[in-house]
N, C-alpha and C. Protein backbone atom coordinates (compact mmCIF):
# COMPACT_ATOMS: atom_id res chain seq x y z
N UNK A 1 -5.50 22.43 97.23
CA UNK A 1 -6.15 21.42 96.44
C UNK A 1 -7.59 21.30 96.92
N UNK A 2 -8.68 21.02 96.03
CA UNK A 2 -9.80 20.91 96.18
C UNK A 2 -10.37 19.88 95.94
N UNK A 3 -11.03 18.79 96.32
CA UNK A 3 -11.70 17.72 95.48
C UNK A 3 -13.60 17.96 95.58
N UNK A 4 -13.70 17.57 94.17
CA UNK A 4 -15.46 17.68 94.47
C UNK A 4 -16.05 16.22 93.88
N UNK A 5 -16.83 16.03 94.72
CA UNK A 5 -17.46 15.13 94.18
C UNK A 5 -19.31 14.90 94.33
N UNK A 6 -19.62 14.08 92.94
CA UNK A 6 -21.45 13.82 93.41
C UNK A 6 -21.91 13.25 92.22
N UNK A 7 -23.38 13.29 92.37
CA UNK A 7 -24.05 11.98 91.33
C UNK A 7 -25.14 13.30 90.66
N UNK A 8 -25.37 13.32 89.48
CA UNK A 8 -26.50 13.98 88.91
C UNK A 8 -27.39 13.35 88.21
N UNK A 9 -28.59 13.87 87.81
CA UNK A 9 -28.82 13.18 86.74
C UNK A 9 -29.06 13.86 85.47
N UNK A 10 -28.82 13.34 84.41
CA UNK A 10 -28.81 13.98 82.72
C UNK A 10 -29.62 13.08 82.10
N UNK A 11 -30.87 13.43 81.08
CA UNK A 11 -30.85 12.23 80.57
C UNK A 11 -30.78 13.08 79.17
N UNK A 12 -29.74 14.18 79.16
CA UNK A 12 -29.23 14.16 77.38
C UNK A 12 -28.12 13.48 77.00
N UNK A 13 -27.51 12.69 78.06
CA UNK A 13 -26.33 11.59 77.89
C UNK A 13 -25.02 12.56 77.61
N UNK A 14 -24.29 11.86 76.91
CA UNK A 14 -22.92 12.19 77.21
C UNK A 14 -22.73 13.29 75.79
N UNK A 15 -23.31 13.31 74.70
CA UNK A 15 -23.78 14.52 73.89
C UNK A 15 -23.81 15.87 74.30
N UNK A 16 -24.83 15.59 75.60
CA UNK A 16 -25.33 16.84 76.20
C UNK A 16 -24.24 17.24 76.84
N UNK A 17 -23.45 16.76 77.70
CA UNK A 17 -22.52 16.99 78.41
C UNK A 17 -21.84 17.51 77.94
N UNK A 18 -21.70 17.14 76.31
CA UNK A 18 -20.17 18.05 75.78
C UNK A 18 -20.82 18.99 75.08
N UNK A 19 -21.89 19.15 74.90
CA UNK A 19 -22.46 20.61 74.53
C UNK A 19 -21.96 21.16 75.46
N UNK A 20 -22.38 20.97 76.97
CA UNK A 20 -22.11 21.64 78.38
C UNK A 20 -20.77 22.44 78.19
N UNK A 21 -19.79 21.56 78.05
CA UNK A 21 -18.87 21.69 78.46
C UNK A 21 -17.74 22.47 76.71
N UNK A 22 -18.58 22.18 76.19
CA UNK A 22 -18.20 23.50 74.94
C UNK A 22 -18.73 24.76 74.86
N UNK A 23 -20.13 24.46 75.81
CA UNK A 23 -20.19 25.56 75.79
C UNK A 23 -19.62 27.08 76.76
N UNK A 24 -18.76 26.94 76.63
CA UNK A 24 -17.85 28.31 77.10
C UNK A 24 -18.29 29.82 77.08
N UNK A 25 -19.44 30.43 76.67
CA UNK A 25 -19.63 31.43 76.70
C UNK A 25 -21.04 31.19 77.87
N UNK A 26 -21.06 30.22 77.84
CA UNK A 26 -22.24 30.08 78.90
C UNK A 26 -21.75 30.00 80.41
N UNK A 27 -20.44 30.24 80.54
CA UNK A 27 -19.78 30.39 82.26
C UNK A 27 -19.63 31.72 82.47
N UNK A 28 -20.32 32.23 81.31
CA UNK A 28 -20.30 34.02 81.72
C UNK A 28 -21.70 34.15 82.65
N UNK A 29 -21.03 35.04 84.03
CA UNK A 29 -22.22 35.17 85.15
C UNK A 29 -22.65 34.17 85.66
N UNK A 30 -21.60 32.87 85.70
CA UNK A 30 -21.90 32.15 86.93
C UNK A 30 -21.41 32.74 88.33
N UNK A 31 -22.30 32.25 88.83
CA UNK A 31 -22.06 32.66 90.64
C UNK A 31 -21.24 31.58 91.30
N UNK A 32 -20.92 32.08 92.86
CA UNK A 32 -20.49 31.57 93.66
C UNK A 32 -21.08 32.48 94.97
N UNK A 33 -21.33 31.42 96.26
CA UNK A 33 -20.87 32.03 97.32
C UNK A 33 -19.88 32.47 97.75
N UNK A 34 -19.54 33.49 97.96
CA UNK A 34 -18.22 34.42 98.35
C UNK A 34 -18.36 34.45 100.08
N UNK A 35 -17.40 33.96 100.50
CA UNK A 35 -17.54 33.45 102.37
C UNK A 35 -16.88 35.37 102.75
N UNK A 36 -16.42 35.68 102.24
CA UNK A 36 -15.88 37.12 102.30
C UNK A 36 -16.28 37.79 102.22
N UNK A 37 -17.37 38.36 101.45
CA UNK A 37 -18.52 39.12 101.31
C UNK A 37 -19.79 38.53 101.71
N UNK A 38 -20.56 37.75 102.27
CA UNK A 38 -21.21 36.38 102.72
C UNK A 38 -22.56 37.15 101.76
N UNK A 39 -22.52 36.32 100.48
CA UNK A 39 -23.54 37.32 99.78
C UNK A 39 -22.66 36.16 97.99
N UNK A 40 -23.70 36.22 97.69
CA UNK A 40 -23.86 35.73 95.99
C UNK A 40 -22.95 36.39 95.15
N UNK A 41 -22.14 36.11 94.28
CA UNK A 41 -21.43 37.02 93.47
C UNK A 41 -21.02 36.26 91.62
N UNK A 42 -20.61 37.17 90.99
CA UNK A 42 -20.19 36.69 89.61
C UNK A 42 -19.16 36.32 89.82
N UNK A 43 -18.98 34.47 89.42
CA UNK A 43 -17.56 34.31 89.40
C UNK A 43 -16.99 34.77 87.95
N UNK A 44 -17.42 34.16 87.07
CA UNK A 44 -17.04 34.77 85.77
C UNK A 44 -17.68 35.80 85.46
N UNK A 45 -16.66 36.34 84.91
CA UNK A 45 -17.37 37.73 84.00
C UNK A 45 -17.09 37.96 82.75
N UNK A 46 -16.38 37.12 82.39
CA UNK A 46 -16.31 36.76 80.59
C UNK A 46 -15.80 35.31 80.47
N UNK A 47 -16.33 35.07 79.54
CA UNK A 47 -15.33 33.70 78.92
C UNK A 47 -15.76 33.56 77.39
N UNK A 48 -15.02 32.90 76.90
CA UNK A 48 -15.48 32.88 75.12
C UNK A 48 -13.98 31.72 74.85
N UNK A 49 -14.78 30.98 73.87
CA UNK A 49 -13.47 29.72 73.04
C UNK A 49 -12.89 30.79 71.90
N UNK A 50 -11.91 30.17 72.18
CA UNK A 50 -10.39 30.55 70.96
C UNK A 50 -10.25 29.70 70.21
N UNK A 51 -9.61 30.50 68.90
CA UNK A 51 -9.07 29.39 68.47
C UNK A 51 -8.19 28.41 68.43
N UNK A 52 -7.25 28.96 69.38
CA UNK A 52 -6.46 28.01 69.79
C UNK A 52 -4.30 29.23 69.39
N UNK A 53 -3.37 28.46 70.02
CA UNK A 53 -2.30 29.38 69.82
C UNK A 53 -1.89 29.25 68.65
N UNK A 54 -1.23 29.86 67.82
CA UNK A 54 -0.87 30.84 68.89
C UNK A 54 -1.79 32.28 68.38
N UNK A 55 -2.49 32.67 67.71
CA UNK A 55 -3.27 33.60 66.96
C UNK A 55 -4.62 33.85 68.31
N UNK A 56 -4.73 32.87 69.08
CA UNK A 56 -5.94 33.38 69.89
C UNK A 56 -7.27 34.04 69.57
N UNK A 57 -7.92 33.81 68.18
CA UNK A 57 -8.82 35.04 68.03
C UNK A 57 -10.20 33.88 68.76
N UNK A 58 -10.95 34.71 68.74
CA UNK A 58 -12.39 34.49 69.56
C UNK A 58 -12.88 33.69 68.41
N UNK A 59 -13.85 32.74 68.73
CA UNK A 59 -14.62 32.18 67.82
C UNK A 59 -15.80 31.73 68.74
N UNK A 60 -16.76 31.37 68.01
CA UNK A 60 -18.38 30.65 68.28
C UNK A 60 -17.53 29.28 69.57
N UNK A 61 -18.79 29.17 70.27
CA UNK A 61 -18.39 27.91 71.29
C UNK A 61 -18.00 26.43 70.68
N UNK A 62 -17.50 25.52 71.08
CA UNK A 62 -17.14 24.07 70.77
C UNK A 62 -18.66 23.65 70.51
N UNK A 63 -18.60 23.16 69.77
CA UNK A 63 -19.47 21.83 69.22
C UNK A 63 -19.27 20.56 70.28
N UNK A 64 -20.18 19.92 70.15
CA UNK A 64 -19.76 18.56 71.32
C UNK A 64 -18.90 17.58 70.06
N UNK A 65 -19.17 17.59 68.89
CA UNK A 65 -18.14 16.72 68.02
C UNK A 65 -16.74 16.88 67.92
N UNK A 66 -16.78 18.81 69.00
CA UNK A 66 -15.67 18.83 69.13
C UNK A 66 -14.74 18.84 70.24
N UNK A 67 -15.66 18.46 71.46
CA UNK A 67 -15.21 17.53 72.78
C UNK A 67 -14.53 16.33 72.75
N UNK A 68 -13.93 15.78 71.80
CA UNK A 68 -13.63 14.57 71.29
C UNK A 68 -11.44 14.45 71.71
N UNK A 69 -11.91 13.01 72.47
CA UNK A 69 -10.81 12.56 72.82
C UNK A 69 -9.46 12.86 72.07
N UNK A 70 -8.74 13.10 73.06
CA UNK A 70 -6.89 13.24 72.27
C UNK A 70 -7.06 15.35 71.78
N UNK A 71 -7.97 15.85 71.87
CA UNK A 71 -8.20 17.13 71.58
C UNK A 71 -7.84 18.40 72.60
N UNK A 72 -7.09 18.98 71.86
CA UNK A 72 -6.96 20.28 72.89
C UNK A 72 -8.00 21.32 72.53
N UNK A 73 -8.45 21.76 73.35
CA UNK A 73 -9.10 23.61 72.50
C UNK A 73 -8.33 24.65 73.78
N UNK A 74 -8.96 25.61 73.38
CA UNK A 74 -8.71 27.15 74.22
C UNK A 74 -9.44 27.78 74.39
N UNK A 75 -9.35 28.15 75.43
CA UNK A 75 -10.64 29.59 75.36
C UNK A 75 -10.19 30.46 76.82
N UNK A 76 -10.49 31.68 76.52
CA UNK A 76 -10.23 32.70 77.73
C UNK A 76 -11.45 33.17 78.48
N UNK A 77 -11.01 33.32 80.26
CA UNK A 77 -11.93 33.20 80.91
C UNK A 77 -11.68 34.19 81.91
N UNK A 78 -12.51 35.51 82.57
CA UNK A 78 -12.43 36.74 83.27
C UNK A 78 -12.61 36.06 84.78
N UNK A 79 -12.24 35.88 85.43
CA UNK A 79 -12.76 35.58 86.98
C UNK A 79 -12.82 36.90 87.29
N UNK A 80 -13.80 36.96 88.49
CA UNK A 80 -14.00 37.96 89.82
C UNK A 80 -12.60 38.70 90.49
N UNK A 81 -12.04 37.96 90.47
CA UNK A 81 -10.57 37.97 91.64
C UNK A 81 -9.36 37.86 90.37
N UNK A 82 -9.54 37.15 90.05
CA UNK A 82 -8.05 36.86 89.45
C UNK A 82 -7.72 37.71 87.71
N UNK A 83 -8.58 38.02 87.32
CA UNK A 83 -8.06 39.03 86.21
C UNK A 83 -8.60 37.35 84.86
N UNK A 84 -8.37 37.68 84.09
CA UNK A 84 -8.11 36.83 82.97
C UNK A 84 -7.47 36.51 82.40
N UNK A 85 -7.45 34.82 81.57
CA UNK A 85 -6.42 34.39 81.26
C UNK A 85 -6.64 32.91 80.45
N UNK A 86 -5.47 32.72 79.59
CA UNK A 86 -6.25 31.69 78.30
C UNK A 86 -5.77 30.61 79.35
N UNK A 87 -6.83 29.61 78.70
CA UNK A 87 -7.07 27.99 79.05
C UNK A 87 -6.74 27.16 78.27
N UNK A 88 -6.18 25.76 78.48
CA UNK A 88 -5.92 25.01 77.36
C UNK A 88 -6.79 23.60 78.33
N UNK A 89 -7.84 23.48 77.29
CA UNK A 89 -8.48 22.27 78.15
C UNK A 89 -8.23 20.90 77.35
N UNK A 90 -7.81 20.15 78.09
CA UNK A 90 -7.43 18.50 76.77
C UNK A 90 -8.41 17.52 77.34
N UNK A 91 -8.85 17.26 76.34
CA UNK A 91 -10.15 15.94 76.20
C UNK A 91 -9.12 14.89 76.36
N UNK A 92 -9.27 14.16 77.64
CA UNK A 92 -8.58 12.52 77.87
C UNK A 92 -9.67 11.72 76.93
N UNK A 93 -10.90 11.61 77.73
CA UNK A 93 -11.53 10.64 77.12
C UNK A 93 -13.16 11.01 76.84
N UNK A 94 -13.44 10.54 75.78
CA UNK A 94 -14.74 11.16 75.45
C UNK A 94 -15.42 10.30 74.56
N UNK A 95 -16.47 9.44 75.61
CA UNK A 95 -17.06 7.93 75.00
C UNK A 95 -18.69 8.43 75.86
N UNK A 96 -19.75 7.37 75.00
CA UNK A 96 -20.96 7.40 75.76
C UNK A 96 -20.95 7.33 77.46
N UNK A 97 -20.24 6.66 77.81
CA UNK A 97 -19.93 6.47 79.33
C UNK A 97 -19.14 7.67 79.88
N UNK A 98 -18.38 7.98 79.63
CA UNK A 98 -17.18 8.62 80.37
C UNK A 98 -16.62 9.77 79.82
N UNK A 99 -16.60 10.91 80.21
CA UNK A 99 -15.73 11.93 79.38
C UNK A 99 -14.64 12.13 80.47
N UNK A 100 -13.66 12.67 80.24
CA UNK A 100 -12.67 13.22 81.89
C UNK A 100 -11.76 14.38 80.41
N UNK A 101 -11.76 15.60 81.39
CA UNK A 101 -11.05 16.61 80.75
C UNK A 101 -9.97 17.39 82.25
N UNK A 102 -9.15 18.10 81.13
CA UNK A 102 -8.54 18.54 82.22
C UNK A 102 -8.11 20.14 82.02
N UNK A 103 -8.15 21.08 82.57
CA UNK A 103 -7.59 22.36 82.25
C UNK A 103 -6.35 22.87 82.97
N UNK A 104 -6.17 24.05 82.16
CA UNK A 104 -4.44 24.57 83.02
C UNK A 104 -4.35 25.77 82.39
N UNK A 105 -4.69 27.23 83.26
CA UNK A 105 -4.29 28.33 82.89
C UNK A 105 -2.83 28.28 81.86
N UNK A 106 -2.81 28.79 80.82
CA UNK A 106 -1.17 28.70 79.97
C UNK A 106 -1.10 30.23 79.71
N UNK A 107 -1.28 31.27 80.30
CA UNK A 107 -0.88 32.77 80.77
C UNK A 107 -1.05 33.24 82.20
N UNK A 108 -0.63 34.21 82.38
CA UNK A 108 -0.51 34.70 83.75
C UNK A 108 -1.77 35.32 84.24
N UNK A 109 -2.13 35.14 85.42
CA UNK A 109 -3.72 36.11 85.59
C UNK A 109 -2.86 37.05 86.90
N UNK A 110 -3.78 38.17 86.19
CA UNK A 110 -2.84 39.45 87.34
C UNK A 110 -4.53 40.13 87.92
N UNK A 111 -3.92 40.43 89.45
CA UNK A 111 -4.91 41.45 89.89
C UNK A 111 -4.38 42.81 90.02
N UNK A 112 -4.89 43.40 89.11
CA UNK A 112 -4.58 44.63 88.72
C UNK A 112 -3.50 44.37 87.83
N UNK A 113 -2.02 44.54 88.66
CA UNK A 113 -0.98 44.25 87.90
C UNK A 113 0.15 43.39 88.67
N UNK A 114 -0.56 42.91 89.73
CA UNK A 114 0.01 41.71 90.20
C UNK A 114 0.14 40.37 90.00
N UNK A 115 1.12 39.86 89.77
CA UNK A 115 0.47 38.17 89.30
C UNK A 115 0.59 37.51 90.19
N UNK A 116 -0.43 36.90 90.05
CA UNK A 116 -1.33 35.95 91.09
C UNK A 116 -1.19 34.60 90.78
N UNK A 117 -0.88 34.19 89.31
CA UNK A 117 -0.87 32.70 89.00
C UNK A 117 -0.08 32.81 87.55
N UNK A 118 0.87 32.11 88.06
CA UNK A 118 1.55 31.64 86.64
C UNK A 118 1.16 30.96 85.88
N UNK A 119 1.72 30.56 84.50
CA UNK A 119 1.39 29.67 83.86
C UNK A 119 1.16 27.99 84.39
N UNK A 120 0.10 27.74 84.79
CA UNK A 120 0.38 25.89 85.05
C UNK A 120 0.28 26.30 86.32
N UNK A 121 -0.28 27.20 86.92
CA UNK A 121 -0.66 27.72 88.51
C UNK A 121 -1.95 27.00 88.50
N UNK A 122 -2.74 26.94 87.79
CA UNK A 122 -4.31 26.66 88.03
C UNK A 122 -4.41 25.71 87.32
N UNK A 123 -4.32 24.19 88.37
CA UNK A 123 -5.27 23.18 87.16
C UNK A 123 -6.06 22.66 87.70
N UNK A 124 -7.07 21.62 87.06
CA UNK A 124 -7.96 20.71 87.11
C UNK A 124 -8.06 19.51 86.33
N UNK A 125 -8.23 18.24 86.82
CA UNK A 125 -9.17 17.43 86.09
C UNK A 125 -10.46 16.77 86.27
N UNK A 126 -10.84 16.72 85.32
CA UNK A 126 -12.97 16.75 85.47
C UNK A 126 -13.14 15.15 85.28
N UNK A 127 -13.77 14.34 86.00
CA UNK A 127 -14.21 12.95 85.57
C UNK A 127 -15.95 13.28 85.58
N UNK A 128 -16.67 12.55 84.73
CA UNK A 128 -17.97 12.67 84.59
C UNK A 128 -18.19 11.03 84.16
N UNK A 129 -18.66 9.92 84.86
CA UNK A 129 -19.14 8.38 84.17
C UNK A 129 -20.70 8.36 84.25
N UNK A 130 -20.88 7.76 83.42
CA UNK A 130 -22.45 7.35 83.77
C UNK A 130 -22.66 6.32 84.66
N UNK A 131 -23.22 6.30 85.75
CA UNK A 131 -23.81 5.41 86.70
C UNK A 131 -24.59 4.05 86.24
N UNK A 132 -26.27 4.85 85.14
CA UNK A 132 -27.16 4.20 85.42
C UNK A 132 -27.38 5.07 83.92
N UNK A 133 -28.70 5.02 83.43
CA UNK A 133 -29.07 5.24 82.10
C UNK A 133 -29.06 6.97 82.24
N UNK A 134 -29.15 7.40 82.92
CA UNK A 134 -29.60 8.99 82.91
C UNK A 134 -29.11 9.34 84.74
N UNK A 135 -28.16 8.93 85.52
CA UNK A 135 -27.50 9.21 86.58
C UNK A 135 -26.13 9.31 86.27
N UNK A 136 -25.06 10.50 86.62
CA UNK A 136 -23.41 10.37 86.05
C UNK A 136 -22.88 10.81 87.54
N UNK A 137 -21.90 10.34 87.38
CA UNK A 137 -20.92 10.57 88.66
C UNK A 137 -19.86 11.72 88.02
N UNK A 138 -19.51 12.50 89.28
CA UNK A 138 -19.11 13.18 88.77
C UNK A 138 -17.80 13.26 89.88
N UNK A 139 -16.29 13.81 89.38
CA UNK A 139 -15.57 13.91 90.41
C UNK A 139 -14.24 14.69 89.84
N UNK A 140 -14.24 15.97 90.72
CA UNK A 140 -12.93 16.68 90.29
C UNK A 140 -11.82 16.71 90.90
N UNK A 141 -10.65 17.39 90.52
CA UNK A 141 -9.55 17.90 91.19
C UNK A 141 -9.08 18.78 90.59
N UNK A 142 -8.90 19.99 92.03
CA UNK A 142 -8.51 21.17 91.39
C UNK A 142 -7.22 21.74 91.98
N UNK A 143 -6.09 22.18 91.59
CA UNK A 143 -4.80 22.71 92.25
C UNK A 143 -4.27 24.22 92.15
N UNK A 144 -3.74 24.65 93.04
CA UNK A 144 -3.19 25.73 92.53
C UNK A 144 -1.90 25.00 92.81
N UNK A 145 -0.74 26.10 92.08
CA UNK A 145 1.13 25.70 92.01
C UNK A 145 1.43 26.47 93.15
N UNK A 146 2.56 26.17 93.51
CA UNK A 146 3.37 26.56 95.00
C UNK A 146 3.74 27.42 94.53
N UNK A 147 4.19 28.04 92.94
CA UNK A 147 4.36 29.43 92.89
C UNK A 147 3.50 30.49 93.01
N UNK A 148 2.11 30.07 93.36
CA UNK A 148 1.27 31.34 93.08
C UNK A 148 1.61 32.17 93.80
N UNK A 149 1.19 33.63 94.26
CA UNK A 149 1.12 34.83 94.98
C UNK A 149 0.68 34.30 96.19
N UNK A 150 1.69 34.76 97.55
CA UNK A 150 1.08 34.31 98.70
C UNK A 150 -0.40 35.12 98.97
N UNK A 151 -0.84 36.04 98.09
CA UNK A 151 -2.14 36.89 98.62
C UNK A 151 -3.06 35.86 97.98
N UNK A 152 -3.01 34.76 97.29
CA UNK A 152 -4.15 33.96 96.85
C UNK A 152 -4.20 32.66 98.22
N UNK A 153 -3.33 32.75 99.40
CA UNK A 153 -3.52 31.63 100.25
C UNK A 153 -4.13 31.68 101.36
N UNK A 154 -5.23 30.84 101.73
CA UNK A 154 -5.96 30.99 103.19
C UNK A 154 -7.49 31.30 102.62
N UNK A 155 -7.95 31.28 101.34
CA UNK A 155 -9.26 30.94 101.13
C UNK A 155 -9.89 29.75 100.41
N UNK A 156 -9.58 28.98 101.62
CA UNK A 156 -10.29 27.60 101.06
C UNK A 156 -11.78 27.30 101.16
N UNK A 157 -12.34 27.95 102.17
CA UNK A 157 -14.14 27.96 101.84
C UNK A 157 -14.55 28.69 100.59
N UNK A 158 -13.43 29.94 100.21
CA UNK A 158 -14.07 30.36 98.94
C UNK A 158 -13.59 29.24 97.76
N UNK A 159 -12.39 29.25 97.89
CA UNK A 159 -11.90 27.88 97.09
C UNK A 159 -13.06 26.50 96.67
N UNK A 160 -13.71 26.48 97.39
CA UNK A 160 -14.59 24.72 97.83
C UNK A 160 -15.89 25.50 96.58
N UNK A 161 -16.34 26.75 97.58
CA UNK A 161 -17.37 27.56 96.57
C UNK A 161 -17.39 27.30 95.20
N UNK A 162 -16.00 27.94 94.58
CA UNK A 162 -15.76 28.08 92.80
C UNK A 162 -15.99 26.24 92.89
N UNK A 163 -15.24 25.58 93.13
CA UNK A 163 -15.02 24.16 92.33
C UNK A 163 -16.69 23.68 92.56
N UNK A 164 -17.66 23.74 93.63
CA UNK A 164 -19.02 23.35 93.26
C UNK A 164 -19.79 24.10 92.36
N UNK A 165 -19.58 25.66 92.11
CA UNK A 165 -20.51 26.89 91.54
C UNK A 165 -20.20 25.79 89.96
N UNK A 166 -18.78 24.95 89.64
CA UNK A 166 -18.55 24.36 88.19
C UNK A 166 -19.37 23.14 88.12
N UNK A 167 -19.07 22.32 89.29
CA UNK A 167 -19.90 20.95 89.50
C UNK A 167 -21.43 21.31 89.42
N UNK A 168 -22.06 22.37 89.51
CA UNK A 168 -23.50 22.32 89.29
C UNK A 168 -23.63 23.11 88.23
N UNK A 169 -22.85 23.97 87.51
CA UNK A 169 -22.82 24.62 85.98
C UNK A 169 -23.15 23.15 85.06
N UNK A 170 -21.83 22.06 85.44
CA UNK A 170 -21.60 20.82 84.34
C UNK A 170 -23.02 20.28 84.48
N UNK A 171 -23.83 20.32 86.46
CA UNK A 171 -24.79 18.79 86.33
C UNK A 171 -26.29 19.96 85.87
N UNK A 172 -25.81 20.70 85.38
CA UNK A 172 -27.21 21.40 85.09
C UNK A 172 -28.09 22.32 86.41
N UNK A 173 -27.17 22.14 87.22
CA UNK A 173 -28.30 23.08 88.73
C UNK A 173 -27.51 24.19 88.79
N UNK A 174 -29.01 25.50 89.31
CA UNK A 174 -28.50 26.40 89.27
C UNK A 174 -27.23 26.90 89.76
N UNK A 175 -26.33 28.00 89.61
CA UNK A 175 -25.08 27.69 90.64
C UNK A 175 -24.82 28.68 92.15
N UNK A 176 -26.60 29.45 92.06
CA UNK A 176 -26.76 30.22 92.95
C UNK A 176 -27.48 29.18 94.16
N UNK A 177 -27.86 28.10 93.79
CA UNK A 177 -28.87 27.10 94.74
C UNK A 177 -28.31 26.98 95.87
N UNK A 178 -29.59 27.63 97.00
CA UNK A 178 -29.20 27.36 98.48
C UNK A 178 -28.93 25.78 99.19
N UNK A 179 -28.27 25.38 99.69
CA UNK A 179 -27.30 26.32 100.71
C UNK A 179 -26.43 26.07 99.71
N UNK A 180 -25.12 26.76 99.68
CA UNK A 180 -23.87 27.11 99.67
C UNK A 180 -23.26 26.06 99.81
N UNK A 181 -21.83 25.28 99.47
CA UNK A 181 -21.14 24.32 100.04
C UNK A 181 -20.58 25.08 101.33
N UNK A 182 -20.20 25.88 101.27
CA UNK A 182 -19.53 26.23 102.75
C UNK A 182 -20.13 28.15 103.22
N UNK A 183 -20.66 28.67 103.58
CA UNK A 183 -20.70 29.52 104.62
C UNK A 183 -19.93 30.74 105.36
């Protein structure tokens, strides 16, 4: 389990945010520090929104009108390590103040042809409030399932890496910006 937390500031408000966060083809070639290779790397290497199950075809990114509370979408996403695999992200709440979403791999991601994470192996939920007129708080949680592959256990500095390389994708900073959360 991972928790992240911090304060940014936006002043495209909570609009902007769900542009952010629809926009899904824009987590292609985010970085992370990799504590394993001690050196910058692509965490994603594809991602693109779906349309949703069960047909899966690719479509243009979410609209922020379509970040909107009680909503599921989909979209599939390539990691570095883990192979690729569709997402089902559900909008809890999505008001001027507050959005909170949550995701959960719903296919298997294999390395090579190993699986590494089952279905409901990988989740998260995202809180984002506004503070102040143009300051948001931001605070995650991220899990893997006790079924995953024991070869995904014992990297928790790279672990800490991915969940901030997202926290500064969402607050707008680069996700290569020195220093690193962890080393």
């Amino acid at each position: 389990m991972v928790v992240t937390a911090g304060r940014f500031r936006s002043s495209s408000g909570a609009d902007g945010l769900r542009r952010r966060i629809g926009a899904i083809t824009e987590l292609k070639g985010m970085l992370y520090w990799s504590t394993t290779h001690q050196q910058w790397q692509t965490l994603i290497v594809d991602a693109y929104a779906l349309t949703g199950p069960p047909t899966d075809q690719r479509r243009k990114d979410f609209s922020p009108d379509e970040i909107a509370e009680r909503k599921d979408i989909y979209f599939q996403q390539a990691d570095n390590l883990s192979g690729k695999a569709i997402y089902r992200m559900r909008i809890l709440s999505a008001s001027p103040d507050r959005l909170v979403f949550d995701t959960e791999n719903i296919t298997t991601m294999r390395y090579f042809l190993i699986p590494l994470f089952h279905p409901g192996d990988i989740q998260a939920i995202y809180f984002l409030e506004r503070e102040s007129q143009d300051v948001w708080r931001y605070y995650s949680i991220a899990r893997t399932g006790k079924n995953a592959n024991t070869l995904t256990a014992g990297h928790v500095a790279s672990s800490m890496n991915r969940a901030v390389a997202f926290y500064r994708y969402l607050a707008g900073i680069p996700t290569d910006k020195e220093p690193p959360a962890v080393r």
